[in-house]
N, C-alpha and C. Protein backbone atom coordinates (compact mmCIF):
# COMPACT_ATOMS: atom_id res chain seq x y z
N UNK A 1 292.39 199.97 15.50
CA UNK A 1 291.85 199.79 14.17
C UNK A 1 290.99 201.01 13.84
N UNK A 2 290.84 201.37 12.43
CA UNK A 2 290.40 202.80 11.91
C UNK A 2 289.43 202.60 10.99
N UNK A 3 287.93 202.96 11.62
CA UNK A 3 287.48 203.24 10.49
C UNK A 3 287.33 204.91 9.70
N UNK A 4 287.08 205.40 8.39
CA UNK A 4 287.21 206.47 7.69
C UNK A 4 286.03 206.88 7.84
N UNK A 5 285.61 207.81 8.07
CA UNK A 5 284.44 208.74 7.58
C UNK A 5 285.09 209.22 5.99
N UNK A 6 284.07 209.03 4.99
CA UNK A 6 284.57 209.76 3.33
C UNK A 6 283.54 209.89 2.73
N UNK A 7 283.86 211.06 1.53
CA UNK A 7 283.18 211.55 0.76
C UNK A 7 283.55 211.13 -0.47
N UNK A 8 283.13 210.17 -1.01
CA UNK A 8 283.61 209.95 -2.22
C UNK A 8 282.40 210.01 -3.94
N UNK A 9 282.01 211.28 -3.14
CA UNK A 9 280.88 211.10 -4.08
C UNK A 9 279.80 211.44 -3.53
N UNK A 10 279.93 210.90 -2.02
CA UNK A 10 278.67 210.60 -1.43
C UNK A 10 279.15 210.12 0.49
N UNK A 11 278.52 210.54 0.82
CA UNK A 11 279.45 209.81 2.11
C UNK A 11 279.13 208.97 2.20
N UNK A 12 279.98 208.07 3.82
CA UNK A 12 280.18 206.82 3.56
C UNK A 12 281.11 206.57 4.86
N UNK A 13 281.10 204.99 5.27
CA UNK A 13 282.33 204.60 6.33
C UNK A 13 282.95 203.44 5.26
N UNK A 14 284.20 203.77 5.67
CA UNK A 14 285.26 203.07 5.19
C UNK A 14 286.84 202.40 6.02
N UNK A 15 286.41 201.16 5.93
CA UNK A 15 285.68 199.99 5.10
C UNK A 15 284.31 199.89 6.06
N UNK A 16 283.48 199.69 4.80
CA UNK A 16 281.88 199.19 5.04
C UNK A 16 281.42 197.76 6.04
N UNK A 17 282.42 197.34 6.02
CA UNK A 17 282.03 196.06 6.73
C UNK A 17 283.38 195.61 7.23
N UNK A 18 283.62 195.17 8.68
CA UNK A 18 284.59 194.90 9.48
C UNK A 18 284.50 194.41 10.09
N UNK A 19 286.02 192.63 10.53
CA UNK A 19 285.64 192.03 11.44
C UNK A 19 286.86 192.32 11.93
N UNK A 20 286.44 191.79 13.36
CA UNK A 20 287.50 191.82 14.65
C UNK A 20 287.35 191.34 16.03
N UNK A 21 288.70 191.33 16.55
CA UNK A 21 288.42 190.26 18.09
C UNK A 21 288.00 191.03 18.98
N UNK A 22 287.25 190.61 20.08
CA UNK A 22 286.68 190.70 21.11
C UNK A 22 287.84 191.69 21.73
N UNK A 23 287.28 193.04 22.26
CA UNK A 23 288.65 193.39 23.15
C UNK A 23 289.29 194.84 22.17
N UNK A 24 288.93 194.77 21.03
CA UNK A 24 289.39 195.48 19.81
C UNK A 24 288.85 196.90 20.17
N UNK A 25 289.58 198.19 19.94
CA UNK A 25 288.74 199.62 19.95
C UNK A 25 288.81 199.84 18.61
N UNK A 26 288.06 200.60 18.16
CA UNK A 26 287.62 201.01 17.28
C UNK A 26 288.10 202.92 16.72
N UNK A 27 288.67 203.34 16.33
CA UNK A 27 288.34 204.65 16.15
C UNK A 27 288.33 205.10 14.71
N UNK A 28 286.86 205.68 14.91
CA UNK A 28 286.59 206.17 13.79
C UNK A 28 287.07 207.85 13.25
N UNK A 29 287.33 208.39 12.38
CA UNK A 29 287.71 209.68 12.21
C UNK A 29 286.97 210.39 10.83
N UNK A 30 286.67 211.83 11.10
CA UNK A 30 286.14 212.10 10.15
C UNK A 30 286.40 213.19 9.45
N UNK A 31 286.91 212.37 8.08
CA UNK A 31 287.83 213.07 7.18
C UNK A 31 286.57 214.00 6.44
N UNK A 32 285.89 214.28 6.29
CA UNK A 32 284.40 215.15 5.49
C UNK A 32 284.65 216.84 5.78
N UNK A 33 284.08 217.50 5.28
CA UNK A 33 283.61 218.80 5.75
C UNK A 33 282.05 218.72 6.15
N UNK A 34 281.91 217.37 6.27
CA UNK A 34 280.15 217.63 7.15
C UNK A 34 280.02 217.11 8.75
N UNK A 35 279.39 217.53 9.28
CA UNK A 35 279.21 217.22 10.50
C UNK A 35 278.75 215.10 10.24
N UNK A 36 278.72 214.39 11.23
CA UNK A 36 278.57 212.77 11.15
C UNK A 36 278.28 212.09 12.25
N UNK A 37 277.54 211.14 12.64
CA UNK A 37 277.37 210.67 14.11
C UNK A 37 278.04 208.87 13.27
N UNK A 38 278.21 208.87 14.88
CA UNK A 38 278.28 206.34 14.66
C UNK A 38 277.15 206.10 15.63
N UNK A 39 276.25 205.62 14.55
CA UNK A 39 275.04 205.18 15.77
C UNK A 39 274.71 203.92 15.90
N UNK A 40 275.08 203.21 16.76
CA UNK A 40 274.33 201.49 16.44
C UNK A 40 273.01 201.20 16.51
N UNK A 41 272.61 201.13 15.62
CA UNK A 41 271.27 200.67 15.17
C UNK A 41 270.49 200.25 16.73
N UNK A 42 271.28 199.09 17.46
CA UNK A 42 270.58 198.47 18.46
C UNK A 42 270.61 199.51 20.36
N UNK A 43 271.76 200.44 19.76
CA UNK A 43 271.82 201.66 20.73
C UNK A 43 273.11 200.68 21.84
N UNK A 44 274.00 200.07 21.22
CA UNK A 44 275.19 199.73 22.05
C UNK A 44 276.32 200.85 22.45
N UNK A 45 276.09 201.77 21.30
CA UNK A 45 277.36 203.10 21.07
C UNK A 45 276.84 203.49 20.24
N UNK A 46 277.44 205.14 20.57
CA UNK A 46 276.85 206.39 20.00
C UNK A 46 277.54 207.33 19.73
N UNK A 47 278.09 207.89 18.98
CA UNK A 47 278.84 209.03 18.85
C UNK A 47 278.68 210.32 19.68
N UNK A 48 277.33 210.74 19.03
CA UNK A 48 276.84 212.31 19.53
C UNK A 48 277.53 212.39 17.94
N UNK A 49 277.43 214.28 17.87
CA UNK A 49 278.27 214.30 16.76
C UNK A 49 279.57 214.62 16.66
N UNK A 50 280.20 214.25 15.54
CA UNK A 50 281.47 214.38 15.03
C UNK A 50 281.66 215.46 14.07
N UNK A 51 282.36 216.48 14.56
CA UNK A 51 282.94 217.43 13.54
C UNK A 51 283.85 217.19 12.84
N UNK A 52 284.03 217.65 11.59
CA UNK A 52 284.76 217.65 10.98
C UNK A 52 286.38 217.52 11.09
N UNK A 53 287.06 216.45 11.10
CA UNK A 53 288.21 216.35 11.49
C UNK A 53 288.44 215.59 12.74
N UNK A 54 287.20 215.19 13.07
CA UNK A 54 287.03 215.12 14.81
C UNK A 54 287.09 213.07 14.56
N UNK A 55 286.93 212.62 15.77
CA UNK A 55 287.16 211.18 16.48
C UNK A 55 286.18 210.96 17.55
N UNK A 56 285.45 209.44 17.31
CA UNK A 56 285.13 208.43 18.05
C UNK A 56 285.91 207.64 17.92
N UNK A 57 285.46 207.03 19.71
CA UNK A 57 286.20 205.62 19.70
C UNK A 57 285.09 204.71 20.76
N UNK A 58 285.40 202.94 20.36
CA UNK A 58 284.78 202.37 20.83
C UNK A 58 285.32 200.90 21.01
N UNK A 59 285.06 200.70 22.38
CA UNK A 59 285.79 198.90 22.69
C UNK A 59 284.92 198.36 22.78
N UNK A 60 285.20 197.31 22.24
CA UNK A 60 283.86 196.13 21.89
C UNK A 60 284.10 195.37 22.31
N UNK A 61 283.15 194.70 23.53
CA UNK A 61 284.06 194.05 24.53
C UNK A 61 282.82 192.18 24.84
N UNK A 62 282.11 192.29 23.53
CA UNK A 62 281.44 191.23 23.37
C UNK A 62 281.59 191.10 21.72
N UNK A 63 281.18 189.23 22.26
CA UNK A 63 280.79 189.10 20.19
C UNK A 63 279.83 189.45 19.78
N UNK A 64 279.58 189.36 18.69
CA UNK A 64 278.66 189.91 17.69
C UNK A 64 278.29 190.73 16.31
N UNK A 65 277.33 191.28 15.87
CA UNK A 65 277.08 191.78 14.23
C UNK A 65 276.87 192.96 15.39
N UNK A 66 277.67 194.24 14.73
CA UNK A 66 277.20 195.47 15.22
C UNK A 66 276.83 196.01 14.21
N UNK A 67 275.73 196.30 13.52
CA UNK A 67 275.20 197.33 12.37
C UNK A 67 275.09 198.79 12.71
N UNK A 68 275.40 199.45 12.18
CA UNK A 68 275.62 201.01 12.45
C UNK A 68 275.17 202.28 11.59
N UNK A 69 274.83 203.43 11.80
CA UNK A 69 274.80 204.04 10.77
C UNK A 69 275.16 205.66 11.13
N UNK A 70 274.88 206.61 10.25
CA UNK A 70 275.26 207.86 10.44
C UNK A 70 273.42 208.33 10.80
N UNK A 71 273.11 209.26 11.30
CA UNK A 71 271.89 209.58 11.95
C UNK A 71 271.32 211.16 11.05
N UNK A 72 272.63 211.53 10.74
CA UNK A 72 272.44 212.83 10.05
C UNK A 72 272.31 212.49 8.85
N UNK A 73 272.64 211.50 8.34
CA UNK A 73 272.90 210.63 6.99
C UNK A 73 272.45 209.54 7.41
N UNK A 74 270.98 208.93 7.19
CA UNK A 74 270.89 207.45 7.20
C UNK A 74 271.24 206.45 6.21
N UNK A 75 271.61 207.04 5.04
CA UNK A 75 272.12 206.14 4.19
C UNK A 75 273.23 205.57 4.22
N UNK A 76 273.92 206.17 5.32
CA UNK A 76 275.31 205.80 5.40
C UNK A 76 274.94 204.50 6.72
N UNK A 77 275.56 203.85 6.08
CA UNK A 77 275.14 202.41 7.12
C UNK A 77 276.32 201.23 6.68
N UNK A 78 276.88 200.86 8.03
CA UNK A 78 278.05 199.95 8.13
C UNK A 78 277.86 198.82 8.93
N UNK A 79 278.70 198.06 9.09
CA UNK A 79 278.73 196.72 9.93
C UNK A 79 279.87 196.34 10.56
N UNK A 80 280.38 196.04 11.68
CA UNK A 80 281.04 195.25 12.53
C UNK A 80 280.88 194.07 13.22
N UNK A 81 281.61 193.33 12.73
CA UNK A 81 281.49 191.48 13.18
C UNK A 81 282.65 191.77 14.31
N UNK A 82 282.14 191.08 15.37
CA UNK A 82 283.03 190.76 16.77
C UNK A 82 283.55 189.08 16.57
N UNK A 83 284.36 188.74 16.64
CA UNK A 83 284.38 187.43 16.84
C UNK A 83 285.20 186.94 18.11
């Protein structure tokens, strides 16, 4: 499953809010010309940074609300439901 790094104006992860099963990886990619981190708020996973064009990935291997955000960009802030 994929989430987007985008600029649509403004950056952003896309889709903003995502659920999924236990067991699920995650990879995020980042379509921008700006540098981007995935940081979980609670420090479960971390990117480091992401260049431009570049990929994280992450298995989520419990339930739960993962809230997230970009670190270079705090406005950019997302969510993942585990179920």
């Amino acid at each position: 499953m994929n989430v987007t790094i985008v600029d649509n104006g403004g950056f952003g992860f896309s889709p903003q809010t995502l659920t999924i099963s236990v067991g699920t990886t995650i990879i995020w990619k980042n379509n921008t010309t700006a540098p981007h981190t995935v940081t979980s708020d609670n420090g479960v996973f971390g990117s480091g940074t992401i260049a431009p064009g570049g990929t994280f990935s992450f298995k989520f291997t419990s339930a739960g609300t993962f809230a997230y955000h970009c670190n270079i960009h705090p406005y950019m802030m997302a969510t993942i439901t585990v179920k």
